[in-house]
Protein backbone atom coordinates (compact mmCIF):
# COMPACT_ATOMS: atom_id res chain seq x y z
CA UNK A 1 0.00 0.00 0.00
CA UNK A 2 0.96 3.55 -0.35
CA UNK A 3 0.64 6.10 1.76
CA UNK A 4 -1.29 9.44 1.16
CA UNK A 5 2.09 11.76 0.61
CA UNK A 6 3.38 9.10 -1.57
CA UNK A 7 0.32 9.24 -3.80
CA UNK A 8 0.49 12.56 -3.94
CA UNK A 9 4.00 12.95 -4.43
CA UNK A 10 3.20 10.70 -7.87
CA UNK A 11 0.42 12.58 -8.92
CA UNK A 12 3.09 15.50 -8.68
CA UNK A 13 5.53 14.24 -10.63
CA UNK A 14 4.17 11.19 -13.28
CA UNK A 15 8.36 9.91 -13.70
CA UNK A 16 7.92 8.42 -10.41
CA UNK A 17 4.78 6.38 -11.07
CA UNK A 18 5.93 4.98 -14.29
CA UNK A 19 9.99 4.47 -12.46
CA UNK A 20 7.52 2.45 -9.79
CA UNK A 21 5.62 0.56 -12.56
CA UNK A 22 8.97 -0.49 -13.85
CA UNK A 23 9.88 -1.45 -10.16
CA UNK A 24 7.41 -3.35 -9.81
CA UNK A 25 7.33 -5.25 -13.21
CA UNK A 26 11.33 -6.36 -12.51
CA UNK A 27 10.68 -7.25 -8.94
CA UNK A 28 7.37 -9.17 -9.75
CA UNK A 29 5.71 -6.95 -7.49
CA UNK A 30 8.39 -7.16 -4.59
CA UNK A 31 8.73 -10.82 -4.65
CA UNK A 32 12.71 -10.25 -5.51
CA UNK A 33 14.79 -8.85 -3.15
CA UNK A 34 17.66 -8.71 -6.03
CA UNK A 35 18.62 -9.28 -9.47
CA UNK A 36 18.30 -13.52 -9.26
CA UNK A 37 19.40 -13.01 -13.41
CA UNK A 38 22.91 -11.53 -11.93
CA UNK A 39 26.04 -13.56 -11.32
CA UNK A 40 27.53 -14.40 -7.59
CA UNK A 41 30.79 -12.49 -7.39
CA UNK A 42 31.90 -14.18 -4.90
CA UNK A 43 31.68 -17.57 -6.41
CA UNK A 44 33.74 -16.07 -9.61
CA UNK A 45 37.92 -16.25 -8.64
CA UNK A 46 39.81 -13.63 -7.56
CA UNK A 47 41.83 -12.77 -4.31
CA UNK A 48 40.91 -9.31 -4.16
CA UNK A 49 37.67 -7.94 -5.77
CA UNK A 50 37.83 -4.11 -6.61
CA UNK A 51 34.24 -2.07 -6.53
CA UNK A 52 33.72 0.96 -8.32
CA UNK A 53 30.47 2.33 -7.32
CA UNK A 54 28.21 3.01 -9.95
CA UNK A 55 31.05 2.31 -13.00
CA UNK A 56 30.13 2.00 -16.76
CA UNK A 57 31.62 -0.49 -18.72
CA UNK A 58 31.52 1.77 -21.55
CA UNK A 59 33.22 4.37 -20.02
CA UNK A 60 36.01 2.29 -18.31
CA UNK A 61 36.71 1.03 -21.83
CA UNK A 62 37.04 4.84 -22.84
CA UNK A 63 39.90 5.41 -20.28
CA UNK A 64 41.20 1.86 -19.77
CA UNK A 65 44.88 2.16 -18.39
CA UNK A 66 45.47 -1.66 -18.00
CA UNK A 67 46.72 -3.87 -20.50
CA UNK A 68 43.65 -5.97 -21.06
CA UNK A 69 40.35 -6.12 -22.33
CA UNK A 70 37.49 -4.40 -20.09
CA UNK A 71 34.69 -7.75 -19.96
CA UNK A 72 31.59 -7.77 -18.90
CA UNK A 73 29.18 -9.69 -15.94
CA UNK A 74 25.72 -9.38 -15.02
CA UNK A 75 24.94 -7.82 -11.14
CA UNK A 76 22.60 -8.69 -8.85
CA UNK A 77 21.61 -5.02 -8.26
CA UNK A 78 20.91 -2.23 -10.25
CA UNK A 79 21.49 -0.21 -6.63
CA UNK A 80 23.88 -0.88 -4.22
CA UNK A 81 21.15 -2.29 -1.54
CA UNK A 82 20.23 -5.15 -3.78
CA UNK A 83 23.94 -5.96 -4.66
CA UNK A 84 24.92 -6.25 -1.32
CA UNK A 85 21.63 -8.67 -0.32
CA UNK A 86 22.48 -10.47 -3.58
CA UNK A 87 26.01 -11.22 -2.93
CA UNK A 88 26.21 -11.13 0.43
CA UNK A 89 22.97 -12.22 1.86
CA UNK A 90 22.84 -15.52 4.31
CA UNK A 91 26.69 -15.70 3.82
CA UNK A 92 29.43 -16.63 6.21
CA UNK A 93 32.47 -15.24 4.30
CA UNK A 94 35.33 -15.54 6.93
CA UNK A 95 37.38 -15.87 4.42
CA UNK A 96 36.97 -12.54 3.38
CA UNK A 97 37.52 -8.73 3.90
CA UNK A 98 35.22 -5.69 3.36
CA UNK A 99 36.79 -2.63 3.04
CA UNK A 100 34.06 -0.18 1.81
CA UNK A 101 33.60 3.77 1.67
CA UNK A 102 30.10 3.15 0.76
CA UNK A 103 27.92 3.46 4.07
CA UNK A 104 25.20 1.54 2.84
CA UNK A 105 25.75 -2.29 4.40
CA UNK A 106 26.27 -0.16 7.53
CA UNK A 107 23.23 1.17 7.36
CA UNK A 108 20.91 -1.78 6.55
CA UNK A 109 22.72 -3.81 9.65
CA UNK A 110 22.80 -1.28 12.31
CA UNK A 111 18.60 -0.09 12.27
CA UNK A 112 19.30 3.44 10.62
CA UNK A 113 16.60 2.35 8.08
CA UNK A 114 14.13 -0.70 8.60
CA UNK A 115 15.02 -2.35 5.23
CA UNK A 116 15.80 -5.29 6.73
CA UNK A 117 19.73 -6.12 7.42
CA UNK A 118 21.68 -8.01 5.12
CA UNK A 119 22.89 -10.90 6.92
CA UNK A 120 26.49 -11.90 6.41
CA UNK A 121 29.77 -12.12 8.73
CA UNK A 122 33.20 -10.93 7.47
CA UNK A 123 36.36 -11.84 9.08
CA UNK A 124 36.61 -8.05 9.18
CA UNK A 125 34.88 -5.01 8.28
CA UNK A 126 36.85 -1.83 7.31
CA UNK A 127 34.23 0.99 7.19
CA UNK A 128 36.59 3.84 5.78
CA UNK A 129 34.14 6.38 5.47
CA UNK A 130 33.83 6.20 9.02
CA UNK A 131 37.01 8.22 9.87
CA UNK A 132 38.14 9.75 6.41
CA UNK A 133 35.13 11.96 5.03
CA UNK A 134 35.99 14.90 3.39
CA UNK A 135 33.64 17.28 3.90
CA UNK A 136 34.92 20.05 1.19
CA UNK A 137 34.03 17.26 -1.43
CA UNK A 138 31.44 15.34 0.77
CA UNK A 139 32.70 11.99 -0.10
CA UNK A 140 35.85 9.99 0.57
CA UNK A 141 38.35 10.59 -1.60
CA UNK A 142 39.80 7.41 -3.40
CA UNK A 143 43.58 7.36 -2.16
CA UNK A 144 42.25 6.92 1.47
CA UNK A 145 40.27 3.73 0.41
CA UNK A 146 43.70 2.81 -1.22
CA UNK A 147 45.74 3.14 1.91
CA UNK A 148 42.91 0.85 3.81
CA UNK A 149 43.04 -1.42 1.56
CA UNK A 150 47.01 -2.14 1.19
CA UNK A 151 46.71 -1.88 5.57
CA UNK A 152 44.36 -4.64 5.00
CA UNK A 153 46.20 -7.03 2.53
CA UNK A 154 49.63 -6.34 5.20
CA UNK A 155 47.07 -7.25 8.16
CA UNK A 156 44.98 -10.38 7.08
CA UNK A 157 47.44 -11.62 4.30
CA UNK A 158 45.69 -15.08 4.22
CA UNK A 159 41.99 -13.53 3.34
CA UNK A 160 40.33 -12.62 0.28
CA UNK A 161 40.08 -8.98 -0.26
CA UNK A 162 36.91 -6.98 -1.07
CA UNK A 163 37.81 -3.02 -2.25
CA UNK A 164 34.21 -0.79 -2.36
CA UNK A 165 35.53 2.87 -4.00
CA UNK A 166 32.44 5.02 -3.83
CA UNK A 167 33.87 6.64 -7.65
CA UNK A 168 32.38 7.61 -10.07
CA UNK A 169 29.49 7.58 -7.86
CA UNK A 170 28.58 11.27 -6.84
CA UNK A 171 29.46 13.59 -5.67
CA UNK A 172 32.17 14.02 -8.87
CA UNK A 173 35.86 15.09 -8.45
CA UNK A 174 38.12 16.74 -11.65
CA UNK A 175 38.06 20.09 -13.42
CA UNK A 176 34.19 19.96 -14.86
CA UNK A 177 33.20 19.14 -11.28
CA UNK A 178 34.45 22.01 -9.56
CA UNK A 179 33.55 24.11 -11.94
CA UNK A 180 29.76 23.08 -11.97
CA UNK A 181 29.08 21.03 -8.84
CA UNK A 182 30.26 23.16 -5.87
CA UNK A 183 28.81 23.79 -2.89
CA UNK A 184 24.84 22.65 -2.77
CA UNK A 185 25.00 20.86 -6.26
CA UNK A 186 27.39 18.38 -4.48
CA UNK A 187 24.08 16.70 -3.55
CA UNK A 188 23.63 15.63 -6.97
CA UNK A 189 20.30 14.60 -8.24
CA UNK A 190 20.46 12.38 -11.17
CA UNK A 191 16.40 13.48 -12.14
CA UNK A 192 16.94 17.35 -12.28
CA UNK A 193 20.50 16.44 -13.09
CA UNK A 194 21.22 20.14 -11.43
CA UNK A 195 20.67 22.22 -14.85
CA UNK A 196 23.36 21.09 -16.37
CA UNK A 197 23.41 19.30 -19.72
CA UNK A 198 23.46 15.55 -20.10
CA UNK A 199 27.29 16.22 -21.90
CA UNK A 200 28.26 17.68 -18.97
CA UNK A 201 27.30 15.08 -16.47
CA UNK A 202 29.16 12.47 -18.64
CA UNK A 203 31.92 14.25 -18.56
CA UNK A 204 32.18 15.13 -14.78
CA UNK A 205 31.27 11.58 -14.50
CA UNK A 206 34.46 10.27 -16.63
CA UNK A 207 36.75 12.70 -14.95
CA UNK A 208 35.73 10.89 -11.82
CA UNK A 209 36.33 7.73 -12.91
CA UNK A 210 39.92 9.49 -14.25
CA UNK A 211 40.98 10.60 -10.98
CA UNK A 212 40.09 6.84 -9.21
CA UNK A 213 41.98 4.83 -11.76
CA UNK A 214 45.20 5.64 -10.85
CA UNK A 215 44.58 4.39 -6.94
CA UNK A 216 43.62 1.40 -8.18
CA UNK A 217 46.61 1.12 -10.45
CA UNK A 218 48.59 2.18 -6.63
CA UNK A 219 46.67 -0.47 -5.35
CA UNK A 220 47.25 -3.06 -7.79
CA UNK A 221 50.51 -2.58 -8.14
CA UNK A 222 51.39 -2.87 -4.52
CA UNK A 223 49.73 -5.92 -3.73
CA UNK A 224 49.99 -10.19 -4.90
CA UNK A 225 47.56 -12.55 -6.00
CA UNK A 226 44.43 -12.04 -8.73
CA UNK A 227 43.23 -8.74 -9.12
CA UNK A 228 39.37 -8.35 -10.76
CA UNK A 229 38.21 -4.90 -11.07
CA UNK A 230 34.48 -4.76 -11.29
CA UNK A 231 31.24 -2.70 -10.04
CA UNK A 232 27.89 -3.08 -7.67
CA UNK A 233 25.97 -1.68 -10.43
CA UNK A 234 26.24 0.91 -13.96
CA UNK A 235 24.86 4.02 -13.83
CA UNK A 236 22.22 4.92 -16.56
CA UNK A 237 22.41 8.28 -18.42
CA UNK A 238 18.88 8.36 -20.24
CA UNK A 239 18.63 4.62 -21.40
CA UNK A 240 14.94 3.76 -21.49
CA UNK A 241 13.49 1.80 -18.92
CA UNK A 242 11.30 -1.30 -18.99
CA UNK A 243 8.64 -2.03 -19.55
CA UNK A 244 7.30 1.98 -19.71
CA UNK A 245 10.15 3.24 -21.95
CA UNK A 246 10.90 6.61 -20.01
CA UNK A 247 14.00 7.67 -20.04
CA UNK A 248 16.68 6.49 -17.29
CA UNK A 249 18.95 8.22 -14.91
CA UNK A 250 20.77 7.16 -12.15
CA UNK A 251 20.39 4.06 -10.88
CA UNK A 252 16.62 3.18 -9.94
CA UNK A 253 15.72 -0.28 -7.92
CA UNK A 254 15.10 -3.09 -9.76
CA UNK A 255 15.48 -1.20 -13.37
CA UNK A 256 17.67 -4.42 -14.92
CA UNK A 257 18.53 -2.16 -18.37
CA UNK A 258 21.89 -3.18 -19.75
CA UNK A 259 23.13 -0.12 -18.42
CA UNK A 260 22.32 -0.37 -14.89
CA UNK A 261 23.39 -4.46 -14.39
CA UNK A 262 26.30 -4.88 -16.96
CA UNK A 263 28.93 -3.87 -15.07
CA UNK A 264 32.89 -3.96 -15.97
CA UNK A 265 34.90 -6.88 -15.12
CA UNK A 266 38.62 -7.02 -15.70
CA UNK A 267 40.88 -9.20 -14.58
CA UNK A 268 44.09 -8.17 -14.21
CA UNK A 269 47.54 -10.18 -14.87
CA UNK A 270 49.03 -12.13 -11.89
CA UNK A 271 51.97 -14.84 -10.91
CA UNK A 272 50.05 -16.76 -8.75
CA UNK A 273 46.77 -16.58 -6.60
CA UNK A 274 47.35 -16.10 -2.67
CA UNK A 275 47.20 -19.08 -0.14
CA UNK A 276 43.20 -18.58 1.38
CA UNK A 277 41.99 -19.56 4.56
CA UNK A 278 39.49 -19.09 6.43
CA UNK A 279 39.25 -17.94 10.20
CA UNK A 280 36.88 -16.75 12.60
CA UNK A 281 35.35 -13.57 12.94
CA UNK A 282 38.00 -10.81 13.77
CA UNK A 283 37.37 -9.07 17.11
CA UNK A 284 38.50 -5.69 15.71
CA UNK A 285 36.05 -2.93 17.66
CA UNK A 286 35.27 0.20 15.65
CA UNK A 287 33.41 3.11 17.22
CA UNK A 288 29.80 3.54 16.52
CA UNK A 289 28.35 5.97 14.24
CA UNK A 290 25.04 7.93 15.56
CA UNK A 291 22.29 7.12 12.64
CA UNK A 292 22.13 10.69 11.83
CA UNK A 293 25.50 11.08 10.77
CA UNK A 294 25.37 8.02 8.92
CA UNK A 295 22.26 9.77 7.55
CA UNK A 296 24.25 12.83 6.73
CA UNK A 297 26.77 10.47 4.50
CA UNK A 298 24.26 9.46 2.46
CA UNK A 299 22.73 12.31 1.53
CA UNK A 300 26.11 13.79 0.91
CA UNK A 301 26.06 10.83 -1.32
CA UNK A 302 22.49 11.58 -3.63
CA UNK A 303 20.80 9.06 -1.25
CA UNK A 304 17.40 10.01 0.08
C-alpha cells in the first residue's frame, strides 16, 4: 500500500509512477529482493575484488589504463542495496575482507533504516568512510580507500580482499566538477540532473572515474595474487526503462537495463593466486556511528 504523501508525491511528478511501474514489473511486485538473473561475485575467482560504485563499462573502456580487455558480468543489483543482499545475503564469508567507503551495508545492519539487514559475517569489516570523510568534497576521496586497503592485505594476508571505491558515484571530483558542482550541487540529483546538460554530467562523471583509476593502479601494483576490477551496479544516463520506456537516470531499484546491471569486469595479470583460509570472525572494535550522521553520509552521497 501507499501512503497518502506518496500518492500525492506521484500525482506531482508522473516519472515516479511509471519508475515504480517499472519497479514493480522487474521485482514481480516485490517478490525479488535482487537481481536472481545476476552472477555471484563471490563464487567467480579472484583474491581481491575491486568495486567501483556506480562504474560503466563503456566508459572504463574509454579510459582503460590496463593492459587488457574491459569484460563484462551481469549484477545482482541495479542499486547498491540489492547488490549487497544479492552477494552477500545468508553468507558466512570468513574468508573474506570488506573494506568499503560506501555506508550503505552499515546502514541496513545497524537499524538506521528498517530495510531489513543483510545478513552476512566478514572476518573483518573496514568501514573507511567512518574516519576519512571529506567534507569540502562530501565523499571519501579514493587514495584513502587505497591506503585501507594495502593496511588490509599487510594485516589479514591469508583472506580474500573486497575493495568498495564510492567513484564515479557522486558527488564528482576533476576540473568539470568544480567548476559546476560546488557547494549545494554536491548533492547531486540524477532526475533534475542540477541544470546542467546531459554532456556535462558524462563528462564530470568520466573525470571521476579518471581521478580513481590511478589508486587502483597504486593499489594493484602494490599488492599479490588475482586482481578483478568490477562494479555493484552501472549508472544509466537516459537509457529507457522497462517495460514503460521513459528515459533512465541514475540508478533506480530493480530497473535491470543493460546499463544499470552490466557492469565492468577485468581481470588483471598475476603470478600466482594467494594461499586462502578461512578464520573466525575478527574481534576488531570500531566506534559507533550515531544514525544521523550516517544519515548525513548518504545524503552527501544523492541518497534520500
Amino acid at each position: 500500500m501507499y501512503s497518502a504523501a506518496q500518492v500525492a508525491r506521484g500525482l506531482r511528478r508522473p516519472r515516479l509512477i511509471a519508475e515504480e511501474i517499472n519497479r514493480l514489473y522487474n521485482s514481480r511486485f516485490g517478490s525479488k529482493s535482487y537481481n536472481d538473473d545476476g552472477v555471484d561475485f563471490i563464487t567467480e575467482e579472484w583474491d581481491t575484488l575491486v568495486l567501483l560504485d556506480a562504474c560503466r563499462a563503456d566508459v572504463l573502456r574509454e579510459c582503460n589504463p590496463f593492459d587488457v580487455e574491459v569484460g563484462t558480468r551481469t549484477s545482482r543489483g541495479s542499486q547498491t542495496i540489492e547488490f549487497l543482499r544479492g552477494t552477500f545475503e545468508d553468507k558466512d564469508l570468513l574468508d573474506t575482507v570488506y573494506v568499503t567507503a560506501n555506508p550503505q551495508l552499515y546502514r541496513l545492519n545497524n537499524g538506521v533504516y528498517d530495510r531489513g539487514e543483510v545478513d552476512v559475517t566478514f572476518h573483518a569489516q573496514i568501514d573507511v568512510w567512518k574516519d576519512n570523510w571529506d567534507d569540502e568534497v562530501r565523499t571519501v576521496r579514493p587514495g584513502c580507500v587505497t591506503d585501507a586497503a594495502i593496511e588490509a592485505h599487510e594485516t589479514y594476508p591469508d583472506k580474500r580482499i573486497i575493495v568498495h571505491y564510492i567513484q564515479p558515484h557522486a558527488p564528482f571530483l576533476g576540473p568539470t566538477a568544480q567548476k559546476h558542482f560546488r557547494g549545494d550541487s554536491l548533492a547531486f540529483d540524477w532526475e533534475t540532473r542540477e541544470g546542467a546538460s546531459d554532456e556535462i554530467v558524462r563528462q564530470a562523471y568520466k573525470e571521476t572515474l579518471e581521478v580513481t583509476l590511478p589508486e587502483v593502479e597504486r593499489l594493484a601494483e602494490s599488492i599479490d595474487g588475482k586482481v578483478v576490477i568490477s562494479s555493484d551496479h552501472g549508472q544509466a544516463m537516459g537509457e529507457r526503462g522497462f517495460p514503460v520506456p521513459i528515459k533512465t537516470y541514475g540508478h533506480p531499484p530493480s530497473n535491470y537495463i543493460p546499463a544499470l546491471v552490466e557492469v565492468p569486469w577485468v581481470e588483471l595479470p598475476y603470478e600466482r593466486r594467494r594461499d586462502i583460509v578461512a578464520g573466525t570472525r575478527s574481534h576488531v572494535e570500531q566506534d559507533p556511528v550515531e544514525h544521523d550522521v550516517v544519515q548525513e553520509r548518504l545524503v552527501d552521497l544523492g541518497y534520500r
